[in-house]
C-alpha atoms as a PDB file:
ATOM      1  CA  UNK A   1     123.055 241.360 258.882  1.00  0.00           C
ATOM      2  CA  UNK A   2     121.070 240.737 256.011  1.00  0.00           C
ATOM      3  CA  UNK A   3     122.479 239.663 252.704  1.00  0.00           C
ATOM      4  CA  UNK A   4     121.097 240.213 249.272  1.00  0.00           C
ATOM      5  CA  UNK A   5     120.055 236.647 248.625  1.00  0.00           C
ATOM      6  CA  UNK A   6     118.072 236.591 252.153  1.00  0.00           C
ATOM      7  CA  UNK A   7     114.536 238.013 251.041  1.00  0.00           C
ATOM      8  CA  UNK A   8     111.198 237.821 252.694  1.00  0.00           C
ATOM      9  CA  UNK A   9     107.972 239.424 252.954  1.00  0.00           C
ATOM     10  CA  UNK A  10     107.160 242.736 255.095  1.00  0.00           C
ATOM     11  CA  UNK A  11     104.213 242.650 257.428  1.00  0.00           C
ATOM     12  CA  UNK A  12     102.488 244.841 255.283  1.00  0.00           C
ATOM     13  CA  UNK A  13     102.352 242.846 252.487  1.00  0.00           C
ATOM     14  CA  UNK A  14     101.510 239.570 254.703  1.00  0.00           C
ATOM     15  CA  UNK A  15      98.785 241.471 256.333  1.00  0.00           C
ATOM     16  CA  UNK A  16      97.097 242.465 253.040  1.00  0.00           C
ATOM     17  CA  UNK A  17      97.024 238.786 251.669  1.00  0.00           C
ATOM     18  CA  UNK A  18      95.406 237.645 255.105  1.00  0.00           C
ATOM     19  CA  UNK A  19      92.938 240.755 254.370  1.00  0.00           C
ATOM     20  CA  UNK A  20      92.346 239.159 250.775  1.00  0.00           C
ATOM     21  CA  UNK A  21      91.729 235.899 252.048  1.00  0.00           C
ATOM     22  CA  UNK A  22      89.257 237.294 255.125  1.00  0.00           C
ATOM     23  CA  UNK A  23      87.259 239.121 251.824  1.00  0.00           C
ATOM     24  CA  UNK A  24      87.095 236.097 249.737  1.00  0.00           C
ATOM     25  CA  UNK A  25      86.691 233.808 252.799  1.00  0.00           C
ATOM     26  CA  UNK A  26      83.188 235.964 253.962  1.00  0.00           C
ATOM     27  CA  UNK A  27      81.644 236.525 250.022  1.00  0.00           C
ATOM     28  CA  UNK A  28      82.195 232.135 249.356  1.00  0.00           C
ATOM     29  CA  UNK A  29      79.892 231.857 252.968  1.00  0.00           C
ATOM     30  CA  UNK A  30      77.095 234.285 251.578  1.00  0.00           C
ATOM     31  CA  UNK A  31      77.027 232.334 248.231  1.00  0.00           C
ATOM     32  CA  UNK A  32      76.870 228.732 250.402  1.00  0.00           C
ATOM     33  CA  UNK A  33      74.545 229.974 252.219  1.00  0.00           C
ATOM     34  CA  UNK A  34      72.316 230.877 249.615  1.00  0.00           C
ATOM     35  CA  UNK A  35      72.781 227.611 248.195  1.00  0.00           C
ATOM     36  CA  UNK A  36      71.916 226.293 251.231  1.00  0.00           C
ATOM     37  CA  UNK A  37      68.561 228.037 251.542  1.00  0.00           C
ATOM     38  CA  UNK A  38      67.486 227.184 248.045  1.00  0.00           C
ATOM     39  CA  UNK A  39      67.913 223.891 249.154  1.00  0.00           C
ATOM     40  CA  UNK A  40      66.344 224.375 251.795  1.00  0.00           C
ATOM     41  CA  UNK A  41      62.894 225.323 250.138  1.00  0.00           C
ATOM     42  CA  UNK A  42      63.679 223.104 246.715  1.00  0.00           C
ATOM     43  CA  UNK A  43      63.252 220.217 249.854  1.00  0.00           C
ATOM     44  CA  UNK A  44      59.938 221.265 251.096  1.00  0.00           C
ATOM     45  CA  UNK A  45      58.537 221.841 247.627  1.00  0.00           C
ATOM     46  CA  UNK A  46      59.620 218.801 246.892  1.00  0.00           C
ATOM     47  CA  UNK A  47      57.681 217.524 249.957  1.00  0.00           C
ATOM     48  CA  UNK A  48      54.461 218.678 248.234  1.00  0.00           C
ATOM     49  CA  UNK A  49      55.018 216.760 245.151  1.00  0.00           C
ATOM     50  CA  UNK A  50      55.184 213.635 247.798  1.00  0.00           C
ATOM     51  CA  UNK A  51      52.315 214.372 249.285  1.00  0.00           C
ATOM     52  CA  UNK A  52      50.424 215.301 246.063  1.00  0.00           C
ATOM     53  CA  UNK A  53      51.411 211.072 244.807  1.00  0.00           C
ATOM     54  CA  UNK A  54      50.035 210.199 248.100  1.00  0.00           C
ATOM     55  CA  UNK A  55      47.140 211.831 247.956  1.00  0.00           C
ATOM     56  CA  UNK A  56      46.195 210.255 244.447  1.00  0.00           C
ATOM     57  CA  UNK A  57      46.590 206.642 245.097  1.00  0.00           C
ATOM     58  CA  UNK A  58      44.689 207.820 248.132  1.00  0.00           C
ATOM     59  CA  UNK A  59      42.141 209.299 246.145  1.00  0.00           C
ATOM     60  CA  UNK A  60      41.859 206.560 243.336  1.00  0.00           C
ATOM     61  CA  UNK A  61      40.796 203.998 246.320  1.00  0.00           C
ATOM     62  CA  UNK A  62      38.517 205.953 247.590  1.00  0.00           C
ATOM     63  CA  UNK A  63      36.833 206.259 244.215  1.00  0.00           C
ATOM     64  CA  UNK A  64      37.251 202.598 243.680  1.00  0.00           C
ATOM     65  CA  UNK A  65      35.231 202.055 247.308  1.00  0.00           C
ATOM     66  CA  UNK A  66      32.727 204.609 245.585  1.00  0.00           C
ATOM     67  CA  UNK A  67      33.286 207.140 248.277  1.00  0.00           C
ATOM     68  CA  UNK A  68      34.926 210.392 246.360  1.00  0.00           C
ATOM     69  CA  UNK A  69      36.529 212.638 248.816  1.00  0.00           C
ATOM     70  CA  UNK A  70      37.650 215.991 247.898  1.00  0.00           C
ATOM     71  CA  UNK A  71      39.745 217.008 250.859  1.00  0.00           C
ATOM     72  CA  UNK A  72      42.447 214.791 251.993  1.00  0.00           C
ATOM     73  CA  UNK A  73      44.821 215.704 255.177  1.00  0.00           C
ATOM     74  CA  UNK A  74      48.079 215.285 255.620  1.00  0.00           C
ATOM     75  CA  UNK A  75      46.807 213.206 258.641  1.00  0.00           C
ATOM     76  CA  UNK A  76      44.617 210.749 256.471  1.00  0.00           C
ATOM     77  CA  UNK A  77      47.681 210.294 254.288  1.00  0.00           C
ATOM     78  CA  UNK A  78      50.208 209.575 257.428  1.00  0.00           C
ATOM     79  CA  UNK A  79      47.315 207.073 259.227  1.00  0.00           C
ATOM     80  CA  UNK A  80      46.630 205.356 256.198  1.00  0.00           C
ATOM     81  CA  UNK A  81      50.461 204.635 255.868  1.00  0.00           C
ATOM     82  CA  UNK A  82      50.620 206.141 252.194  1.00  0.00           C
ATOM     83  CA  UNK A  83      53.564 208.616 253.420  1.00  0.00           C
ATOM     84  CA  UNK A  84      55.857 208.710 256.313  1.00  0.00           C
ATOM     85  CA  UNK A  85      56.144 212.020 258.336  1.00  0.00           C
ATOM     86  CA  UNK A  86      57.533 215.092 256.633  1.00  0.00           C
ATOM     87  CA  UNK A  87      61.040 216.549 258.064  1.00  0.00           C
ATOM     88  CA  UNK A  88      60.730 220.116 258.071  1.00  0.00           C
ATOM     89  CA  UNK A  89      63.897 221.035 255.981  1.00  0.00           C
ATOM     90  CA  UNK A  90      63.847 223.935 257.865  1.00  0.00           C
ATOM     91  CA  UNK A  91      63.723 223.561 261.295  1.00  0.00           C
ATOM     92  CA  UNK A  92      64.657 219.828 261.137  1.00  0.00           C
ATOM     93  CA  UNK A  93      61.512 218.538 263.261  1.00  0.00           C
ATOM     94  CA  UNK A  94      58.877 216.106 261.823  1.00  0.00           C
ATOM     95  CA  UNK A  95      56.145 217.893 260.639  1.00  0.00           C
ATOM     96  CA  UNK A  96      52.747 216.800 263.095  1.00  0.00           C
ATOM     97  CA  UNK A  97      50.346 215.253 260.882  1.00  0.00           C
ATOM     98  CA  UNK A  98      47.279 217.288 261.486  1.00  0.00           C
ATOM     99  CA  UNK A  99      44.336 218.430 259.454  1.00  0.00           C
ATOM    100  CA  UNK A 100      45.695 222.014 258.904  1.00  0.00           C
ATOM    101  CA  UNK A 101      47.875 220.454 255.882  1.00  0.00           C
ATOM    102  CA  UNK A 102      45.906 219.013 253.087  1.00  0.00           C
ATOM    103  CA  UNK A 103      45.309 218.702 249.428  1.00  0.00           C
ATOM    104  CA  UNK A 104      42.248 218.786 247.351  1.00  0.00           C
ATOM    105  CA  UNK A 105      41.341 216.456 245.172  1.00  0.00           C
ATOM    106  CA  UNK A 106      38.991 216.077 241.868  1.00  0.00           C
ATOM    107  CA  UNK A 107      37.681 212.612 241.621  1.00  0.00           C
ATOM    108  CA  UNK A 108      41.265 210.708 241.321  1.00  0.00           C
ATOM    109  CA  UNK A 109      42.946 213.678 240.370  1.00  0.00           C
ATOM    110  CA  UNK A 110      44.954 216.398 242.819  1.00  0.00           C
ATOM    111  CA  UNK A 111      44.656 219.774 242.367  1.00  0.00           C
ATOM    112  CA  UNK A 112      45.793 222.287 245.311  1.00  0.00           C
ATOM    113  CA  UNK A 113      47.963 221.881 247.917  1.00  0.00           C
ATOM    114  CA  UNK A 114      48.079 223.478 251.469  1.00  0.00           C
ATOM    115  CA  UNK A 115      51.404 222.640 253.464  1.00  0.00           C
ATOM    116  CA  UNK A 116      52.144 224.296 256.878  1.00  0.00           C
ATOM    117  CA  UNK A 117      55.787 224.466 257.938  1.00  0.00           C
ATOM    118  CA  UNK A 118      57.308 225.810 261.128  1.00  0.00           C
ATOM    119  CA  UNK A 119      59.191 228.988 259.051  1.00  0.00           C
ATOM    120  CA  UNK A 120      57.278 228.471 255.380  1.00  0.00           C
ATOM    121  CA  UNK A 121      54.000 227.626 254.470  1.00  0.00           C
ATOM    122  CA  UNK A 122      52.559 226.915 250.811  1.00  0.00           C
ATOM    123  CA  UNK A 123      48.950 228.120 250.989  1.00  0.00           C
ATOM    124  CA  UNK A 124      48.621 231.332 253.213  1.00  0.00           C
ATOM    125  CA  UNK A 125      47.271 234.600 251.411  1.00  0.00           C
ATOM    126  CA  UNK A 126      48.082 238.217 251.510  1.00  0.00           C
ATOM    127  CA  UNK A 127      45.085 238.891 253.420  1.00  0.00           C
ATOM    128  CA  UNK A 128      45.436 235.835 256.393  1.00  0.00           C
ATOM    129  CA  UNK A 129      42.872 233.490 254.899  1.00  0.00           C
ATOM    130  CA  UNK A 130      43.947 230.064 253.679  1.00  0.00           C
ATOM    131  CA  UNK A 131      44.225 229.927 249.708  1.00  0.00           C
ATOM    132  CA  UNK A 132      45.473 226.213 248.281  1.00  0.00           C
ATOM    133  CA  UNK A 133      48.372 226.719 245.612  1.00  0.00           C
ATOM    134  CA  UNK A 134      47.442 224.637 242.581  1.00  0.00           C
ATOM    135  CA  UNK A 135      49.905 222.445 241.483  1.00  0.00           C
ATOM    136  CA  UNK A 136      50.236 223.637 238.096  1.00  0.00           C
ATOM    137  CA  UNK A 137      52.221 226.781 239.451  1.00  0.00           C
ATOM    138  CA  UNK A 138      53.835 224.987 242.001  1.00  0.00           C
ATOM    139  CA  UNK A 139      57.507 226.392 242.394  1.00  0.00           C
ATOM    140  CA  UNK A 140      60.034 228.161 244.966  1.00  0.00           C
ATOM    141  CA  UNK A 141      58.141 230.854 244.487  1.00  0.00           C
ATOM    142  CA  UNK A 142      55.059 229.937 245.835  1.00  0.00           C
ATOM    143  CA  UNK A 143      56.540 229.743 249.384  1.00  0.00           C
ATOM    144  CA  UNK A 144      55.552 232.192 251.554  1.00  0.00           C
ATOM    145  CA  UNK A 145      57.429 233.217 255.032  1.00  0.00           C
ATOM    146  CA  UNK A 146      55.310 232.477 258.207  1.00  0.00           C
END
C-alpha cells in the first residue's frame, strides 16, 4: 500500500516530457544543420577569395615577365605551387585542378571568378552558359546549386 508521503509520476505525465524532449530534440537538429550548411558554403566562398590572392601574385609576375595574361586556371595556380588543392566543403574530395575553374584578370588586378564544385558552382547562368561572378558582389548568395 501506498502512503501519502510515497509520490511519483504517472506514465502519462513521463510520456509527455519524453514527447517534449523528442520536439525540442528534432527543431535544435534543423537549426545545426542549417548552421552547418552555411558553413558549408561560407567555406567554399571563402575558397574563392584564396584563389582570387593566388591569382594576383600570379598575375603581378606575369606582368613583371611582360607577358599579361587575362585568364588564369585553377590549374596554372595549383602547377605553379601558388595554392594547394581546394577541399570541396561539400563533398569532402579535393577539387581536380583543371581549366574549367578560373579567374580573370586585368593587368595585376582580379576581377571574376569561375569555381566549379561537385554540388555548387560560382559562375553558371540561368540560361547554361558560363558567366564569371565579379568579386565585388561576391557573397553566399552568389552560389548556385549544380
Amino acid at each position: 500500500m501506498m502512503t501519502e508521503s510515497e509520490r511519483g509520476y504517472t506514465l502519462v505525465e513521463l510520456l509527455a516530457v519524453i514527447v517534449i524532449l523528442g520536439i525540442i530534440a528534432v527543431i535544435a537538429m534543423l537549426a545545426i544543420n542549417n548552421i552547418i550548411e552555411k558553413s558549408r558554403q561560407q567555406a567554399f566562398v571563402a575558397n574563392a577569395l584564396t584563389m582570387k590572392s593566388s591569382a594576383e601574385y600570379y598575375a603581378k609576375d606575369a606582368m613583371l615577365h611582360e607577358r599579361p595574361i587575362n585568364k588564369i586556371t585553377y590549374k596554372e595556380l595549383v602547377e605553379a605551387k601558388l595554392m594547394e588543392p581546394i577541399l570541396d566543403p561539400h563533398s569532402k574530395a579535393v577539387m581536380i585542378p583543371n581549366d574549367d575553374s578560373y579567374v580573370l584578370a586585368d593587368g595585376e588586378s582580379v576581377q571574376s571568378i569561375c569555381l566549379l564544385g561537385d554540388q555548387y558552382n560560382l559562375c553558371t547562368s540561368e540560361d547554361g552558359e558560363k558567366e564569371e561572378i565579379p568579386f565585388s558582389t561576391l557573397s553566399i548568395g552568389s552560389l548556385k546549386k549544380n
